[in-house]
Protein backbone atom coordinates (compact mmCIF):
# COMPACT_ATOMS: atom_id res chain seq x y z
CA UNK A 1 113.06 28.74 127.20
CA UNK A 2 109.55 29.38 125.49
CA UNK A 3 107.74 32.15 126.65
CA UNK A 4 104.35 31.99 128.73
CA UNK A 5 101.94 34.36 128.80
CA UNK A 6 102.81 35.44 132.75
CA UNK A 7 99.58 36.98 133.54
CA UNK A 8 98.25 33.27 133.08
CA UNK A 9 97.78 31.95 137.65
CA UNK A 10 98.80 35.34 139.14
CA UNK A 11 95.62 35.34 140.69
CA UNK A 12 94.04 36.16 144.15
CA UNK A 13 94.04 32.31 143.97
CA UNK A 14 97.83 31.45 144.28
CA UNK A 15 97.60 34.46 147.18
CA UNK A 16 95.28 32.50 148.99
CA UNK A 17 97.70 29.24 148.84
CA UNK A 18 100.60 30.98 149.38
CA UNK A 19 99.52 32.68 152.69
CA UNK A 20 97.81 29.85 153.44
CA UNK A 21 94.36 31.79 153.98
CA UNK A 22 90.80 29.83 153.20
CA UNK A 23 89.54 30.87 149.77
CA UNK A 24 86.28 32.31 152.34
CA UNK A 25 88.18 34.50 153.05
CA UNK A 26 88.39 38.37 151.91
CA UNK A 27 90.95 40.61 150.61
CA UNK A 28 91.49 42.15 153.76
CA UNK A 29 92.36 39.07 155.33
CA UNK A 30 94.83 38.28 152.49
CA UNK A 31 96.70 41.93 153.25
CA UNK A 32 96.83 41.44 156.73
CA UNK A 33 98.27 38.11 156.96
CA UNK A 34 101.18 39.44 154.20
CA UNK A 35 101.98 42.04 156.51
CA UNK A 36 102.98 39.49 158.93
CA UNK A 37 105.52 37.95 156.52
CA UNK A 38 106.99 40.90 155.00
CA UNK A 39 106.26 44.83 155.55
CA UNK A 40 106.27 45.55 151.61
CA UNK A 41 104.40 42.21 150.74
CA UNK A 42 100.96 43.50 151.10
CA UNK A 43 102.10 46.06 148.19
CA UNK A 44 101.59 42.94 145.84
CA UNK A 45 98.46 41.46 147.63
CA UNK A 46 96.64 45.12 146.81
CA UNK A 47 98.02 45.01 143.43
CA UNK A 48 96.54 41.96 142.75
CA UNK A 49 92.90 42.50 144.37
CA UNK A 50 93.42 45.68 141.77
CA UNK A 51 94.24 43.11 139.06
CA UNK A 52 90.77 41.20 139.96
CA UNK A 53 88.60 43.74 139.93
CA UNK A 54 88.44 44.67 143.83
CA UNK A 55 87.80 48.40 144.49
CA UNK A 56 90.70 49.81 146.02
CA UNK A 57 90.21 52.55 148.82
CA UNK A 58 92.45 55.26 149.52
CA UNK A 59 94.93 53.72 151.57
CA UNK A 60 95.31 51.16 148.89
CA UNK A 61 95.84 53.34 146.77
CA UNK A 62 98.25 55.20 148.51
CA UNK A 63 100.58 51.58 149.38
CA UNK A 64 100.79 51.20 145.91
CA UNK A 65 102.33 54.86 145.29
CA UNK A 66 104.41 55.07 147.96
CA UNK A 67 105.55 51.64 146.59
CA UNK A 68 106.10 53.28 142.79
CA UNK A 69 107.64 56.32 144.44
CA UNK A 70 110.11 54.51 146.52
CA UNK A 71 111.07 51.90 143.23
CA UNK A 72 111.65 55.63 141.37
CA UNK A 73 113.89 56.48 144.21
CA UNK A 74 116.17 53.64 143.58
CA UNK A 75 116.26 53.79 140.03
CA UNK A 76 117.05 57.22 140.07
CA UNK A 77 120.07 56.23 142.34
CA UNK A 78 120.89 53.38 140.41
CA UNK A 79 121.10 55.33 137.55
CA UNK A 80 123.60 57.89 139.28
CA UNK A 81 126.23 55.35 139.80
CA UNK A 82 129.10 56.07 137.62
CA UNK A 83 130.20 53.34 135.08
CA UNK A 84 133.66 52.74 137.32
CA UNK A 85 131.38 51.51 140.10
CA UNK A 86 130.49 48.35 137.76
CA UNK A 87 127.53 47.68 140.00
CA UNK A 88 124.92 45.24 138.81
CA UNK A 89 121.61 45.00 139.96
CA UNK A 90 120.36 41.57 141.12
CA UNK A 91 116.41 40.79 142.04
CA UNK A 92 114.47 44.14 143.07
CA UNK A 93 114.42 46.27 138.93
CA UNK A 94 115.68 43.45 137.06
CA UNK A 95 112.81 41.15 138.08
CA UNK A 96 110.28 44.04 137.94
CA UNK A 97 111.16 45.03 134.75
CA UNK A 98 109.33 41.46 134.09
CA UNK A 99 106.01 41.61 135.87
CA UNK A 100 103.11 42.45 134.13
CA UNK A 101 102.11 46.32 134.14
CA UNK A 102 99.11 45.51 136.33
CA UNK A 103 101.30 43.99 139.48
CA UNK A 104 103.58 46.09 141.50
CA UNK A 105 106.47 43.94 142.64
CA UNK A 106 107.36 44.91 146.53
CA UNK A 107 110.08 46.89 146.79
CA UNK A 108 112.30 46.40 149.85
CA UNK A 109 116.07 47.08 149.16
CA UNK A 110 118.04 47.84 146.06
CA UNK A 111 120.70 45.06 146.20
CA UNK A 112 123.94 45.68 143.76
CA UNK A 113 126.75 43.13 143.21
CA UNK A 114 130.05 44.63 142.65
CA UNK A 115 133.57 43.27 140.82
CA UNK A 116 135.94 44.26 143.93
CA UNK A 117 136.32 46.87 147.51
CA UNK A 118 137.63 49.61 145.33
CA UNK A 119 134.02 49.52 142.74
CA UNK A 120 132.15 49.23 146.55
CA UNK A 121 133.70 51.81 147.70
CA UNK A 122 133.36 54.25 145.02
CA UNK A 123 129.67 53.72 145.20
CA UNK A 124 129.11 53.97 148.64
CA UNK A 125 131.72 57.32 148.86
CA UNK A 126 128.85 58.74 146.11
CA UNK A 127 125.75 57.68 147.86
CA UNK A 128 126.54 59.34 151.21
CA UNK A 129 128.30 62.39 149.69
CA UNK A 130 126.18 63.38 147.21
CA UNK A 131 122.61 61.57 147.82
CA UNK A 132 123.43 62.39 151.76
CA UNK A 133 122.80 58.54 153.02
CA UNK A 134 122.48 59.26 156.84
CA UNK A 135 123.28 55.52 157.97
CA UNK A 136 125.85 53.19 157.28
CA UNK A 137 126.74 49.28 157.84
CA UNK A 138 129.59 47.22 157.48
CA UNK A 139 130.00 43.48 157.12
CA UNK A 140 133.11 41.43 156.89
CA UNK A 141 134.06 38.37 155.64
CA UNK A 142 136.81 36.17 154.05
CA UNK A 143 135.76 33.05 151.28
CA UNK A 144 138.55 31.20 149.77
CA UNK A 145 141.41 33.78 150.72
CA UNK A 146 140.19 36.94 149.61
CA UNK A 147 138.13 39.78 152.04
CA UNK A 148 134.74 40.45 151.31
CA UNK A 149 132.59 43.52 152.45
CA UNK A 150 128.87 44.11 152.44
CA UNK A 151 127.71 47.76 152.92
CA UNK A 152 124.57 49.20 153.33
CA UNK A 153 123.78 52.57 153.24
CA UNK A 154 120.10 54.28 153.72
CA UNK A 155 117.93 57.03 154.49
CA UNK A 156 114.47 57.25 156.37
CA UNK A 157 111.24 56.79 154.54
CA UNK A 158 109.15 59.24 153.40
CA UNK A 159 106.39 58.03 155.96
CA UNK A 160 108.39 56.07 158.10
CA UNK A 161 105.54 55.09 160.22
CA UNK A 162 104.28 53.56 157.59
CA UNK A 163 107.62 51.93 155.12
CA UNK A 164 110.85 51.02 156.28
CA UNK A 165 113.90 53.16 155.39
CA UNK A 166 115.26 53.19 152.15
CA UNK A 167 118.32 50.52 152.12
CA UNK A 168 120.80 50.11 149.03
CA UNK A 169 123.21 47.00 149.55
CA UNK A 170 126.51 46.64 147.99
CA UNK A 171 128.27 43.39 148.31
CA UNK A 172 131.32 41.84 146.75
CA UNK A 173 129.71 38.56 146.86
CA UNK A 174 126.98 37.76 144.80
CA UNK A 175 125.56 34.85 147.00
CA UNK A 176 126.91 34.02 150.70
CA UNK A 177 125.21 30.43 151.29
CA UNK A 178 124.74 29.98 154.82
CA UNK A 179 128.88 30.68 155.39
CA UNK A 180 128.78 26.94 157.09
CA UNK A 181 127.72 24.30 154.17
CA UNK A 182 127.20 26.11 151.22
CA UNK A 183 130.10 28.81 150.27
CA UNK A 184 130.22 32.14 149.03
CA UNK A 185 130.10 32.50 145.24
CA UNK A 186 130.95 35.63 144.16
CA UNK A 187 130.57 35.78 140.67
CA UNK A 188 127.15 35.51 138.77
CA UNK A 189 126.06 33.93 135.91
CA UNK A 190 125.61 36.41 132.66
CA UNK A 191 122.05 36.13 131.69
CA UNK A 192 119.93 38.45 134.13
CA UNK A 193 117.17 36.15 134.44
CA UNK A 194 119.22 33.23 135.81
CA UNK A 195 121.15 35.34 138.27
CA UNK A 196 118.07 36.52 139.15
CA UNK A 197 116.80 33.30 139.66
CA UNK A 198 119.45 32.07 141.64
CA UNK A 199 119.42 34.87 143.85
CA UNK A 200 115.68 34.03 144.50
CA UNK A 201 116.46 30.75 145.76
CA UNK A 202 118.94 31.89 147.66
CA UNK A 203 116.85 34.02 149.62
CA UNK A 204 115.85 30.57 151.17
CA UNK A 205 118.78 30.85 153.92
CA UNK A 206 117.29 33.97 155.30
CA UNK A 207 113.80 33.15 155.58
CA UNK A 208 110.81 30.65 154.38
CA UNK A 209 109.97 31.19 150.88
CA UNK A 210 106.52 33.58 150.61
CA UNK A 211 104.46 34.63 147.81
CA UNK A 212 106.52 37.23 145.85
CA UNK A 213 109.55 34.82 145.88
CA UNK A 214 106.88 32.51 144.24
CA UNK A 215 105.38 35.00 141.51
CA UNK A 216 109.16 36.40 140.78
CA UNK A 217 109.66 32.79 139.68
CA UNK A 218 106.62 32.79 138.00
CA UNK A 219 107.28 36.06 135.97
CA UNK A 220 111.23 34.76 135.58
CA UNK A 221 110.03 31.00 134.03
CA UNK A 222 107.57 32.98 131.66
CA UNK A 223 109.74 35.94 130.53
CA UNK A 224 110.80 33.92 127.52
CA UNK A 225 114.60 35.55 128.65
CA UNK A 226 116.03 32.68 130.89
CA UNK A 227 118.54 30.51 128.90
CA UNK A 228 117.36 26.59 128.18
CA UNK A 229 116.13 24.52 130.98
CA UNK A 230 119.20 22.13 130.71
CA UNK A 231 121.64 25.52 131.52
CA UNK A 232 118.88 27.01 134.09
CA UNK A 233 119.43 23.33 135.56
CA UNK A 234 122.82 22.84 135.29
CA UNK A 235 123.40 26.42 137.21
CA UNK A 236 121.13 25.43 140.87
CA UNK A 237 123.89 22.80 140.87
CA UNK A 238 126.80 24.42 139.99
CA UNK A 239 125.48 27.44 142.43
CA UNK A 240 125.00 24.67 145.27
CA UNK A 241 121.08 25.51 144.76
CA UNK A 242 119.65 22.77 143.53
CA UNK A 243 117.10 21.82 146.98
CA UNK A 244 115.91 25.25 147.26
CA UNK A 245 115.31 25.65 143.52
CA UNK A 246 113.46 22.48 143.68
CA UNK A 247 111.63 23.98 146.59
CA UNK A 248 110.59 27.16 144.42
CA UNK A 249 109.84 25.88 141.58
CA UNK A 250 106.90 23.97 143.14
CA UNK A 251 105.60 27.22 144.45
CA UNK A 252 106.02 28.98 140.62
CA UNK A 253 103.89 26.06 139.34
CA UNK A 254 101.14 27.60 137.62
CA UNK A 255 99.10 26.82 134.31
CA UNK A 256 101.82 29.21 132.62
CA UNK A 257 104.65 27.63 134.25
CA UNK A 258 103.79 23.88 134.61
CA UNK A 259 105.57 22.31 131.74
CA UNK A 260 108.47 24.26 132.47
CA UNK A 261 108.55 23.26 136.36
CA UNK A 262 107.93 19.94 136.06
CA UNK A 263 111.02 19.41 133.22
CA UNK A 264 113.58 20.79 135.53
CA UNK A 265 112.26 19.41 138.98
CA UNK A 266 112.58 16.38 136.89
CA UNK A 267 116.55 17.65 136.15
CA UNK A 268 116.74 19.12 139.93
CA UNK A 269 115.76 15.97 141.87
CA UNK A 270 119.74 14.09 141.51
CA UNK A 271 121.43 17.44 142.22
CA UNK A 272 118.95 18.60 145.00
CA UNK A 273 120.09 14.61 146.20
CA UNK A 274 123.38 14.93 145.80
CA UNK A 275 123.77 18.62 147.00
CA UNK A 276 121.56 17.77 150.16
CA UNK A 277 124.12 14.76 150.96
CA UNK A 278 127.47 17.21 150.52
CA UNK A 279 126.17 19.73 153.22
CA UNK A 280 124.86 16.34 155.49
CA UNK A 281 128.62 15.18 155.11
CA UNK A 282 130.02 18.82 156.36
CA UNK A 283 131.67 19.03 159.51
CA UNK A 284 130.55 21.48 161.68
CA UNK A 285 132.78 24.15 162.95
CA UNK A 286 133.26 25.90 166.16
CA UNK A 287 132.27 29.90 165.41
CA UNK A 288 134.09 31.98 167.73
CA UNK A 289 133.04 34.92 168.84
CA UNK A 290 136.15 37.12 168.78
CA UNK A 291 136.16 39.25 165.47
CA UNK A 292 139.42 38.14 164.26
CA UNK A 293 138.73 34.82 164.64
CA UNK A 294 136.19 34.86 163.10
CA UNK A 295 137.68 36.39 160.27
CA UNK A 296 140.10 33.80 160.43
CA UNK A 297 137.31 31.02 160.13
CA UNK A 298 135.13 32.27 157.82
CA UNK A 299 132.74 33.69 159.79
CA UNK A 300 130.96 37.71 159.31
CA UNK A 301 131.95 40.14 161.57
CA UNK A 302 129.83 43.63 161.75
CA UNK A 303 130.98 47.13 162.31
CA UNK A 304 129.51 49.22 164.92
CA UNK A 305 130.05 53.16 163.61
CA UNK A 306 132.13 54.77 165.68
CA UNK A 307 132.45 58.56 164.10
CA UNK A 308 129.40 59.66 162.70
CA UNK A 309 128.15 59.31 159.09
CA UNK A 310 130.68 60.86 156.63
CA UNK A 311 132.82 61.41 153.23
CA UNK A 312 136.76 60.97 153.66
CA UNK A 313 139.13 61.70 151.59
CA UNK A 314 142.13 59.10 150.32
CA UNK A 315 141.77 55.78 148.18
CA UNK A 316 139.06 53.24 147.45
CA UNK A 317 139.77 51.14 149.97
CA UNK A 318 139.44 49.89 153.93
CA UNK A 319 142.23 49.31 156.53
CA UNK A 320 141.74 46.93 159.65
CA UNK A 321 143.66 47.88 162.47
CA UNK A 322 144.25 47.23 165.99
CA UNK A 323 142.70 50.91 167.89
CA UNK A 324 141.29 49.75 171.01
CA UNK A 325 139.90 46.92 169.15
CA UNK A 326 139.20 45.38 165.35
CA UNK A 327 138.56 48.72 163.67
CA UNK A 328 138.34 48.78 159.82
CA UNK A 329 138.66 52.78 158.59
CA UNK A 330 136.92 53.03 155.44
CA UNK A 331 135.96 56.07 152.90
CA UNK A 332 132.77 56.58 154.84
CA UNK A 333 133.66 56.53 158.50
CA UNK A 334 135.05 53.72 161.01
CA UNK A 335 134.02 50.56 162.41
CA UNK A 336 134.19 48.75 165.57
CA UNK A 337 134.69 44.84 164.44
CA UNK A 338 132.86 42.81 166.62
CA UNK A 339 131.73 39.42 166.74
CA UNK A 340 128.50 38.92 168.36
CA UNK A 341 125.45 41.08 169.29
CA UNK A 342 127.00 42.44 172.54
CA UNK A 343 129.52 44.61 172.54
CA UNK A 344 131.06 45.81 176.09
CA UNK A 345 131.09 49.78 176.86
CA UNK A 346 135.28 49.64 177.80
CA UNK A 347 135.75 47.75 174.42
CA UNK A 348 133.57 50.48 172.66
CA UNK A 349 134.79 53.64 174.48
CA UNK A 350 138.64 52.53 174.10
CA UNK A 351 138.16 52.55 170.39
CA UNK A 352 136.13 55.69 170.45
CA UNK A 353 139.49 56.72 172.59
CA UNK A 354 142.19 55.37 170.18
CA UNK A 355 140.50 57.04 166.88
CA UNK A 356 140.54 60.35 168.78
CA UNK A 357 144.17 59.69 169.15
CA UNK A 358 144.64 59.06 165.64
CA UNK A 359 142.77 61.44 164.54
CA UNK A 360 145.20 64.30 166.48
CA UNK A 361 147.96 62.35 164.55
């Protein structure tokens, strides 16, 4: 693709369209309604009030620090990782690399995609026993025969009445879909900037899209990096994406970005058809609430810690067992598989009960 100059519409403007506040209206306003749609978000409405020539006061100031501290944090961790892990960073670094040195980007999570359990688990065994991660959560899944895990470790914020805790996310799957219409697809494309891209639009499954979703497209379309827009359109298809990439791209269209958006929503509009018809055509299924059936059908089931935050010693690898209940043991502690929000206190005290036993074994 030919490169724009990005700066070009990354404007207090496109803020005020995206957040849906009247152009009357100050800065202040602008901050305080981005707070409401994301904690970090308002770290990119300060930036760019900075970028238009809006004094900033010392709590501005200090957003946007905490903000570069906590994105030096995660690189530093990033960069601890040993090669074996394979982890590849999707969104968060790689997009920021892009932005122009006058924005911050909001920095939330650190999400890695990794090739398998035993590359996840060699991560996550490093992160909590040498960078002392003090929390840790489990997700389970099975796609197309083969078990999946999600695991997120963190640590409290520096000013945790102010930022949330510091998360990093590893995953075997590189996009989920919504684990009913649109399947996992674990593997990403090779150019950064279109697995970036793609991971954008998938964020559309979690949430409405909001303004930094719209300016990392921006900053994505007019890095000059992403491959041609035939291949950029070919992969929302492929990547069962092409409705919410049509749905960003309107939001990235800027004067930078225009030709660009309006060539492959031109390309998007038959797959976004055709894609929208395959999940209309999908026959719902009944989601249990019992963690192995769930398993069974496709469906996540979450781990509830059961012994403390820790390092164990053994393989790369998790075991589920039957110990008072679904129980996966794992290199950094064991879980309680369960299915739904509640869990009942004789379902969680008779696993606490059967991994004492094992553990006197």
């Amino acid at each position: 693709m030919t490169s724009r100059t990005v700066g070009d519409g990354l404007d207090l403007a496109l803020a005020h369209a995206l957040l849906g506040v009247d152009d009357d209206e100050d800065g202040r306003e602008l901050v305080s309604v981005a707070r409401t749609r994301s904690g970090t978000l308002p770290q990119l409405v300060i930036s760019l009030a900075r970028r238009a020539g809006l004094t900033l006061g010392s709590g501005s100031r200090d957003e946007l620090a905490r903000a570069g501290r906590r994105a030096e944090r995660y690189a530093e961790l990033y960069a601890a990782l040993p090669a074996e892990a394979a982890a590849r960073v999707v969104k968060g670094p790689s997009i920021a690399r892009h932005y122009p040195a006058d924005l911050v980007r909001p920095v939330g999570d650190l999400d890695l995609v990794v090739p398998g359990e035993a590359e996840l688990w060699h991560a996550a065994r490093l992160l909590v026993r040498t960078y002392g991660a003090e929390q840790n959560e489990l997700t389970v899944f099975t796609a197309d025969g083969r078990r999946h895990l999600v695991v997120v470790v963190s640590w409290p914020a520096a000013d945790p009445l102010l930022e949330p805790e510091l998360r990093v996310e590893l995953s075997t799957a590189a996009l989920v879909g919504d684990l009913r219409t649109v399947p996992v697809r674990p593997v990403l494309p090779e150019s950064p900037e279109l697995a970036d891209l793609l991971t954008v639009a998938e964020e559309r499954f979690q949430r409405p899209f909001h303004l930094k979703d719209a300016v990392d497209a921006v900053v994505l379309l007019g890095s000059g990096a992403l491959p041609p827009a035939a291949e950029v359109a070919a992969a929302f298809g492929t990547y069962c994406l092409a409705p919410e990439g049509a749905e960003l791209l309107r939001l990235a269209r800027t004067p930078a970005t225009g030709d660009l958006v309006d060539g492959l929503l031109a390309a998007l509009e038959e797959p976004a058809r055709r894609e929208t018809a395959r999940r209309g055509s999908v026959v719902p299924r009944p989601e249990p609430t019992d963690p192995r059936e769930r398993l069974a059908a496709g469906f996540p089931v979450w781990g509830m810690l059961l012994d403390g935050n820790g390092d164990r010693t053994g393989p790369d690898r998790s075991v589920l067992a039957e110990d008072g209940g679904l129980v996966a043991h794992t290199p950094i502690g064991s879980f309680l598989m369960v299915g739904s929000g509640l869990v009942g206190p004789e379902e969680y005290e008779a696993a606490l009960t059967a991994l004492a036993g094992r553990g006197r074994s």
